[in-house]
C-alpha atoms as a PDB file:
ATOM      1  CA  UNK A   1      -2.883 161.308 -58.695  1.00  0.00           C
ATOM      2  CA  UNK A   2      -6.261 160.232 -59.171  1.00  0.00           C
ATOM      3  CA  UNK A   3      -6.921 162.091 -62.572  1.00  0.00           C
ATOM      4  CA  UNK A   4      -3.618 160.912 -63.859  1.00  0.00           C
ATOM      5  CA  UNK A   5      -4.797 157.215 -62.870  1.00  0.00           C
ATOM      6  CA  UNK A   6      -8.273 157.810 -64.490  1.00  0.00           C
ATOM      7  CA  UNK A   7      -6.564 159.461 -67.999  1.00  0.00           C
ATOM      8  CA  UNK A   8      -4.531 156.513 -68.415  1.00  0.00           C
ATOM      9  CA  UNK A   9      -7.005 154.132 -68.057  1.00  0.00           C
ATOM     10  CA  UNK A  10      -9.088 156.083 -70.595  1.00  0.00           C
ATOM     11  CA  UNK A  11      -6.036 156.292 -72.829  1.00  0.00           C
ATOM     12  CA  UNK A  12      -5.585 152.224 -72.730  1.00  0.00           C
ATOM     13  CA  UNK A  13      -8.774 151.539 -73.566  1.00  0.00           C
ATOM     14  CA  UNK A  14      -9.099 153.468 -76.333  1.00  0.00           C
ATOM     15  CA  UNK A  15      -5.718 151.921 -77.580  1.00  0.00           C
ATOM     16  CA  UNK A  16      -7.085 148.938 -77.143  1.00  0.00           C
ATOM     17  CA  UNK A  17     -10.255 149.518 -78.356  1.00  0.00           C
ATOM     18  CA  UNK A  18      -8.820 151.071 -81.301  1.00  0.00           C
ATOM     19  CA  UNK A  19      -5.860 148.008 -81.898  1.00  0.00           C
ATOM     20  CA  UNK A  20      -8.948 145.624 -81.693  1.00  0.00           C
ATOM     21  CA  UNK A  21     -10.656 147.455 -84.314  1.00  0.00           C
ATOM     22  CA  UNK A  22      -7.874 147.529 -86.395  1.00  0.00           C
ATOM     23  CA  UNK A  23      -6.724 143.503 -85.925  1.00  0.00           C
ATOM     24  CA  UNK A  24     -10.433 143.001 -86.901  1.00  0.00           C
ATOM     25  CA  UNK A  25      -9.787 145.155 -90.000  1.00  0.00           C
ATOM     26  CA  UNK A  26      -6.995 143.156 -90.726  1.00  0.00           C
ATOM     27  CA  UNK A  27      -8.379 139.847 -90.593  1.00  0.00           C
ATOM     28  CA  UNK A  28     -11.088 140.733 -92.578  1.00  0.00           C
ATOM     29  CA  UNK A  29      -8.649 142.246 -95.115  1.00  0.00           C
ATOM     30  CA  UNK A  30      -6.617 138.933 -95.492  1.00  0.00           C
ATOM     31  CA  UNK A  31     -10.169 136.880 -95.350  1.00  0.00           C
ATOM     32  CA  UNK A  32     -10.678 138.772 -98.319  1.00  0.00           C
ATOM     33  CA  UNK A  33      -7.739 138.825-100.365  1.00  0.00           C
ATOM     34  CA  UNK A  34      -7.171 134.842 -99.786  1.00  0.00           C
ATOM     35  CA  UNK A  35     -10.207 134.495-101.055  1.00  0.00           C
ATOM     36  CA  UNK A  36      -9.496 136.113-104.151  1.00  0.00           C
ATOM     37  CA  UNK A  37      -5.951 134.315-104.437  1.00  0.00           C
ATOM     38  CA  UNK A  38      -8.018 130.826-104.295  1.00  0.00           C
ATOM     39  CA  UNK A  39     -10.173 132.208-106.969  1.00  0.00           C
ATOM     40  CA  UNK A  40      -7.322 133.392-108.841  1.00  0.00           C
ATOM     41  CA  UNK A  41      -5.303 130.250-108.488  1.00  0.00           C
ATOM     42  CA  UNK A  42      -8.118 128.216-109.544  1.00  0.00           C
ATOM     43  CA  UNK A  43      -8.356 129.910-112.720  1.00  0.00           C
ATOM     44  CA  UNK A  44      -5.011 130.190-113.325  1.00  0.00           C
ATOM     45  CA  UNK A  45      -5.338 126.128-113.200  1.00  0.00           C
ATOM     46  CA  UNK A  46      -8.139 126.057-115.606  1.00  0.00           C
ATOM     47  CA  UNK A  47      -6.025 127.659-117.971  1.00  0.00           C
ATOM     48  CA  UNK A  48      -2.926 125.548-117.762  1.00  0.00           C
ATOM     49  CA  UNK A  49      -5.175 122.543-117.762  1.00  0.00           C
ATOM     50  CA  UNK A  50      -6.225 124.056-121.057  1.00  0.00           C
ATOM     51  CA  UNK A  51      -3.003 124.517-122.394  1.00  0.00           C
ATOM     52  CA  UNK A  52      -2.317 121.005-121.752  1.00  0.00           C
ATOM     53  CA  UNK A  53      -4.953 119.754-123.697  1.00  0.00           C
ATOM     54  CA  UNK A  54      -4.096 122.042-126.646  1.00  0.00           C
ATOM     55  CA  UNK A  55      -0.856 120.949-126.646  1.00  0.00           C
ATOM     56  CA  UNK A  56      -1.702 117.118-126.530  1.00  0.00           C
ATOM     57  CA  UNK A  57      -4.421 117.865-129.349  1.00  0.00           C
ATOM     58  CA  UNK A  58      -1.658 119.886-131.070  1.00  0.00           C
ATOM     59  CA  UNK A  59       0.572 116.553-130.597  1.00  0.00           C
ATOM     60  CA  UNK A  60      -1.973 114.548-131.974  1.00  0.00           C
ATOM     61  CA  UNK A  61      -2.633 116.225-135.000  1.00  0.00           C
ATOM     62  CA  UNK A  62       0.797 116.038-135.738  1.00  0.00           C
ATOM     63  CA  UNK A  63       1.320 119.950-135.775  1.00  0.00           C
ATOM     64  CA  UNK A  64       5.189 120.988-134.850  1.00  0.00           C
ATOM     65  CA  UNK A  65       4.796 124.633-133.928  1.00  0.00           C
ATOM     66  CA  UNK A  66       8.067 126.464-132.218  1.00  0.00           C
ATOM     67  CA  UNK A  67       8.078 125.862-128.744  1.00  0.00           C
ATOM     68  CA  UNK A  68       6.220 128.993-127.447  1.00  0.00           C
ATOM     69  CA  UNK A  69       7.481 130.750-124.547  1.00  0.00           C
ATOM     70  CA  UNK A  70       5.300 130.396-121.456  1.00  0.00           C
ATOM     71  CA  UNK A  71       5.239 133.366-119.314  1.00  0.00           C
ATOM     72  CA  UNK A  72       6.636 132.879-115.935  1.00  0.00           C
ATOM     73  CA  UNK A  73       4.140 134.154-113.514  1.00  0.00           C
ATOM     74  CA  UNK A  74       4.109 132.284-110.721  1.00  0.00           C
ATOM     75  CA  UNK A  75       1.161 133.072-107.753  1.00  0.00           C
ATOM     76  CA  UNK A  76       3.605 133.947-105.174  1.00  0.00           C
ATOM     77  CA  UNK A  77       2.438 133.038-101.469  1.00  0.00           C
ATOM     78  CA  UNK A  78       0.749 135.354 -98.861  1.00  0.00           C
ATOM     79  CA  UNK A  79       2.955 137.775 -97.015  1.00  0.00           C
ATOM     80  CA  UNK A  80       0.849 137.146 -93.998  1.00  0.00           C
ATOM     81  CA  UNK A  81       2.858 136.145 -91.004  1.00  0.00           C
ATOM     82  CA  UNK A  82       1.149 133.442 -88.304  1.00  0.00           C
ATOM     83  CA  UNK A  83      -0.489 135.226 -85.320  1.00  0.00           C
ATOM     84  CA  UNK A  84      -1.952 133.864 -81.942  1.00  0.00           C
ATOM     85  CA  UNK A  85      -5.500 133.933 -83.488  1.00  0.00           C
ATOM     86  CA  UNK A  86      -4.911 133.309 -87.892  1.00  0.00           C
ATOM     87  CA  UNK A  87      -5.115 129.281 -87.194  1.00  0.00           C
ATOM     88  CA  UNK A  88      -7.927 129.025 -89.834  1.00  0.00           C
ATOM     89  CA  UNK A  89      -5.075 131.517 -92.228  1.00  0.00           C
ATOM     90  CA  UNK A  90      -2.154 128.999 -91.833  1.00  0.00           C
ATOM     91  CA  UNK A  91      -4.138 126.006 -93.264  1.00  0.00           C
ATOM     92  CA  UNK A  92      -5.510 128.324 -96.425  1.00  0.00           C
ATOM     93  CA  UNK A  93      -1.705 129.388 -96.722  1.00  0.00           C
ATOM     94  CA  UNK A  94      -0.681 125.716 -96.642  1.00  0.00           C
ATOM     95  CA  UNK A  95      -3.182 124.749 -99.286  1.00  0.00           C
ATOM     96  CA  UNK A  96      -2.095 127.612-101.462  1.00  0.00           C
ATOM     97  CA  UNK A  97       1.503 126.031-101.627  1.00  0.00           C
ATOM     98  CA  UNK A  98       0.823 122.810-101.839  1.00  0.00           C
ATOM     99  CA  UNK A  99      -1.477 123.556-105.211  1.00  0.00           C
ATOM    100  CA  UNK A 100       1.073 125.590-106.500  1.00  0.00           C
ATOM    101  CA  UNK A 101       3.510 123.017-106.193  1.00  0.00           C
ATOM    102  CA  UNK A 102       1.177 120.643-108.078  1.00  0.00           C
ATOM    103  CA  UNK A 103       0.431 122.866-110.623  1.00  0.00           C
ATOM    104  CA  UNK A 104       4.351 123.701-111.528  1.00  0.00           C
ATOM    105  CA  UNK A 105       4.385 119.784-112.409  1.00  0.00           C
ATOM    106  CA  UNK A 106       1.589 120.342-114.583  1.00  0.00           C
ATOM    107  CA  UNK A 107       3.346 123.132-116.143  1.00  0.00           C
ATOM    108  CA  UNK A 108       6.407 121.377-116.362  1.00  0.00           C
ATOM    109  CA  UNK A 109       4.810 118.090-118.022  1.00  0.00           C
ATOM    110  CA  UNK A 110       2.983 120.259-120.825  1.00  0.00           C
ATOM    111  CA  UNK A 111       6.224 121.646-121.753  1.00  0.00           C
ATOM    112  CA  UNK A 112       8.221 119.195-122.134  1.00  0.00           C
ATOM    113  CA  UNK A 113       7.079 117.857-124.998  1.00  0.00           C
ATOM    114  CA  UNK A 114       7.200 121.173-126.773  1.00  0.00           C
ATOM    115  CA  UNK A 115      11.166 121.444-126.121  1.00  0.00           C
ATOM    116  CA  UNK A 116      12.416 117.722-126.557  1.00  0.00           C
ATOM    117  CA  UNK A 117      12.460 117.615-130.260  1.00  0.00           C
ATOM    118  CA  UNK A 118      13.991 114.189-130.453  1.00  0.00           C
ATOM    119  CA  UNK A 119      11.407 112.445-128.968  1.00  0.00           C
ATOM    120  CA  UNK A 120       9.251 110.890-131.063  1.00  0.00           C
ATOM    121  CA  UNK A 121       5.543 112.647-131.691  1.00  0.00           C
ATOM    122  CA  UNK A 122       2.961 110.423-130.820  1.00  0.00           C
ATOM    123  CA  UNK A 123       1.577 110.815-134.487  1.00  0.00           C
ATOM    124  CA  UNK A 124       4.436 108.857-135.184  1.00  0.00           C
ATOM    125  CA  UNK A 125       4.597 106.359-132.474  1.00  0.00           C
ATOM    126  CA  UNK A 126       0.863 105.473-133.258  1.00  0.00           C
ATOM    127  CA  UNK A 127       1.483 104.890-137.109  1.00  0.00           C
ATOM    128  CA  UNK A 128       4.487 102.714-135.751  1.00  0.00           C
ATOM    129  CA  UNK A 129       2.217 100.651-133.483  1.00  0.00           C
ATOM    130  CA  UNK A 130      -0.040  99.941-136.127  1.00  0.00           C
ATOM    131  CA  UNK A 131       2.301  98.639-139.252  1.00  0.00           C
ATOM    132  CA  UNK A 132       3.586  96.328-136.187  1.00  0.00           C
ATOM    133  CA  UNK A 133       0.036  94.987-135.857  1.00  0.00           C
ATOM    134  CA  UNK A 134      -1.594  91.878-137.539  1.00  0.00           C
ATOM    135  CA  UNK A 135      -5.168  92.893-136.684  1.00  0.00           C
ATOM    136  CA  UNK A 136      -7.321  96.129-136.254  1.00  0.00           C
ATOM    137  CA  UNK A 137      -6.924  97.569-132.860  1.00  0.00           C
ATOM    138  CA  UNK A 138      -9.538 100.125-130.562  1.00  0.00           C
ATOM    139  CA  UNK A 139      -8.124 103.553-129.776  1.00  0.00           C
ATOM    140  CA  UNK A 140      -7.872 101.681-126.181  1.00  0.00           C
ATOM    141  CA  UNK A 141      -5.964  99.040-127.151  1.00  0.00           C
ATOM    142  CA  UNK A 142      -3.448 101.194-128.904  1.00  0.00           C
ATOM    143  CA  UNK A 143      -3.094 103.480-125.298  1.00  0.00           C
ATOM    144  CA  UNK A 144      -2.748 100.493-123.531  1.00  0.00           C
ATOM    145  CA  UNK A 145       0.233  99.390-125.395  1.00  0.00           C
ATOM    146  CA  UNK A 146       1.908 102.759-126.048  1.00  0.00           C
ATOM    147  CA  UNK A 147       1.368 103.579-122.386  1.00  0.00           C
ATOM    148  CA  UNK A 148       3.263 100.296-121.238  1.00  0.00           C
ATOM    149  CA  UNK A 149       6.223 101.555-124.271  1.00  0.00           C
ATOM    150  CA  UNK A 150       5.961 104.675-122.509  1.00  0.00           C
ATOM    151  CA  UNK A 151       5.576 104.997-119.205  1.00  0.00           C
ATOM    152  CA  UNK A 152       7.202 108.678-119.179  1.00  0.00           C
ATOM    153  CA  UNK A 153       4.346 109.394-121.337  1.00  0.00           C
ATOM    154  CA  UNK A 154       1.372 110.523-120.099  1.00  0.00           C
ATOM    155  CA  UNK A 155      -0.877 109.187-122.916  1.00  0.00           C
ATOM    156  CA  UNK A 156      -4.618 109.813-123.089  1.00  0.00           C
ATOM    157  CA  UNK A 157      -7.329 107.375-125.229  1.00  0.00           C
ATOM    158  CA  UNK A 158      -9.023 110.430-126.332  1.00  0.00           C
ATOM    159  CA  UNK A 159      -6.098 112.191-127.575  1.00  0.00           C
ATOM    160  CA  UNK A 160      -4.872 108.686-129.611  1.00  0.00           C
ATOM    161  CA  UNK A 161      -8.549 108.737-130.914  1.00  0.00           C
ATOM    162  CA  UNK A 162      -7.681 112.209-132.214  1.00  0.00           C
ATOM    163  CA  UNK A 163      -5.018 111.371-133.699  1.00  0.00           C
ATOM    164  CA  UNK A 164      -6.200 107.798-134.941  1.00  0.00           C
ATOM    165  CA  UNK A 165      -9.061 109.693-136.699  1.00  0.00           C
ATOM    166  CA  UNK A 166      -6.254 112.304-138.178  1.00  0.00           C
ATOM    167  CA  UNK A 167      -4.370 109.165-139.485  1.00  0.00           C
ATOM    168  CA  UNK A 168      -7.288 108.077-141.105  1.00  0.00           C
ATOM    169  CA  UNK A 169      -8.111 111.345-142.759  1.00  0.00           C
ATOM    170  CA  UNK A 170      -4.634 111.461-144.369  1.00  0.00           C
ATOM    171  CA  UNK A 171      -4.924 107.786-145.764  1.00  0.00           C
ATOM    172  CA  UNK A 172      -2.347 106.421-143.194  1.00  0.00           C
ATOM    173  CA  UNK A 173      -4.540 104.187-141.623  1.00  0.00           C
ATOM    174  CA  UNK A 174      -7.785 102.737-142.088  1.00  0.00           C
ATOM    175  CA  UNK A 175     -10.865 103.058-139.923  1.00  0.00           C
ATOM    176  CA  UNK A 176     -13.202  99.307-139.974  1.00  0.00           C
ATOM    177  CA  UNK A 177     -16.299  99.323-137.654  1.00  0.00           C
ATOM    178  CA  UNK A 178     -17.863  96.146-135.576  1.00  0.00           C
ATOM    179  CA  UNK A 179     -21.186  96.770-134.570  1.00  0.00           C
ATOM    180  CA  UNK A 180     -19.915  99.801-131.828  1.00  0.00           C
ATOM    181  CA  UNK A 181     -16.585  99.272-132.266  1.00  0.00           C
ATOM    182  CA  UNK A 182     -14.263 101.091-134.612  1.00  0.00           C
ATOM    183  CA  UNK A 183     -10.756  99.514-135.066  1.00  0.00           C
ATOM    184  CA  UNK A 184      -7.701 100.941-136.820  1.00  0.00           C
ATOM    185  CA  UNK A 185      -5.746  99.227-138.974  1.00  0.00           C
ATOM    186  CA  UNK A 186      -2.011 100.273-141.113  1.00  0.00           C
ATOM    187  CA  UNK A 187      -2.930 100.787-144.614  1.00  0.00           C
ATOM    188  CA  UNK A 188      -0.870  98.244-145.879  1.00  0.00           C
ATOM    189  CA  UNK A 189      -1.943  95.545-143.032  1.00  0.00           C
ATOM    190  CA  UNK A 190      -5.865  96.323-143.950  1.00  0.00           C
ATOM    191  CA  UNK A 191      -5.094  95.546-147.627  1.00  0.00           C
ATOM    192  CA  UNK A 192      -3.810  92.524-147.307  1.00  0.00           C
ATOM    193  CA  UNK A 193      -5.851  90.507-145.185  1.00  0.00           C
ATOM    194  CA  UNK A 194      -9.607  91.750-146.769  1.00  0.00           C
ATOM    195  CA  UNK A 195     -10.930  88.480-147.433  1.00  0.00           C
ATOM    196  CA  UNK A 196     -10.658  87.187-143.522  1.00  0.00           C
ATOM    197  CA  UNK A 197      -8.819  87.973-140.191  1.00  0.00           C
ATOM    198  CA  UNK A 198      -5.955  86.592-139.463  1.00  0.00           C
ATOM    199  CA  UNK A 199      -6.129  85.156-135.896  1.00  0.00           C
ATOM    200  CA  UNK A 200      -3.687  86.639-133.145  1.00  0.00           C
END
């Protein structure tokens, strides 16, 4: 009875010995691969944040290209199911969802204005702005009021700059400078009032 005692007592430990080896294994293993799914997610948003430039650039410059179709790869979330001892796992699963949520939006806003033709470009919305204007306005100025038009717009001072300066480069608008300043101006409005300002 004795030996039977003593063989399953070896037996159980080197189960255990063995299951600990392997759970250690294991957490290593998913250590390891969330690590490279935060790496990979984080480059994955570099890119999209790249694509939304080039589309807003693309906007800017008044290019309509054909809506290009964006692949659909979405990071899917770890398998890994919560265990007694992956506390530190559930908040790096948590995070991972939470980004991914926030970078569907993203992916979602730079899209949009690829497929809604109707809406106006902002090429055009700019030019617009301007012919209403009596005086020169800053590339600030114009985002200022363009953003209060259009609040479902998310409109950037660097991408109306870009598209100011493309305005200006096909002679539909007119660049003036003040000291630091540069101020656009409609080509029609700058012609007329060349000998002084007319106040606001």
């Amino acid at each position: 009875m004795s030996e039977t005692t003593a063989d399953t007592t070896e037996l159980t430990s080197q189960y255990s010995a063995q299951v600990a080896g392997d759970l250690e294994r294991n957490l290593k293993e998913q250590e390891r691969l969330s690590g490279e799914i935060e790496a990979l997610q984080a480059q994955l948003a570099a890119v999209r944040h790249d694509h939304t430039v080039l589309v807003n650039i693309q906007q800017a410059l008044g290019i309509t290209a054909e809506p290009v179709a964006e692949p659909a790869a979405t990071v899917p979330s770890p398998r890994k199911k919560a265990t007694a001892t992956g506390t530190g796992k559930q908040t790096a699963t948590k995070k991972t969802t939470t980004t991914g949520r926030k970078r569907t939006t993203k992916k979602t806003a730079a899209k949009a204005p690829a497929t809604s033709s109707p809406r106006p470009t902002l090429v055009e919305l700019v030019r617009e702005h301007l012919a209403a204007q009596t005086e020169p306005r800053s590339a600030a100025e114009v985002t200022t009021a363009l953003a209060e038009q259009h609040p479902d717009r998310a409109i950037k001072t660097t991408v109306v700059r870009t598209t100011l300066e493309g305005l200006v480069a096909k002679n539909h608008a007119q660049r003036t400078k003040q000291g630091s300043s540069v101020f656009y101006t409609a080509p029609d409005a700058e012609e007329q009032p060349t000998s002084g300002e007319q106040p606001a």
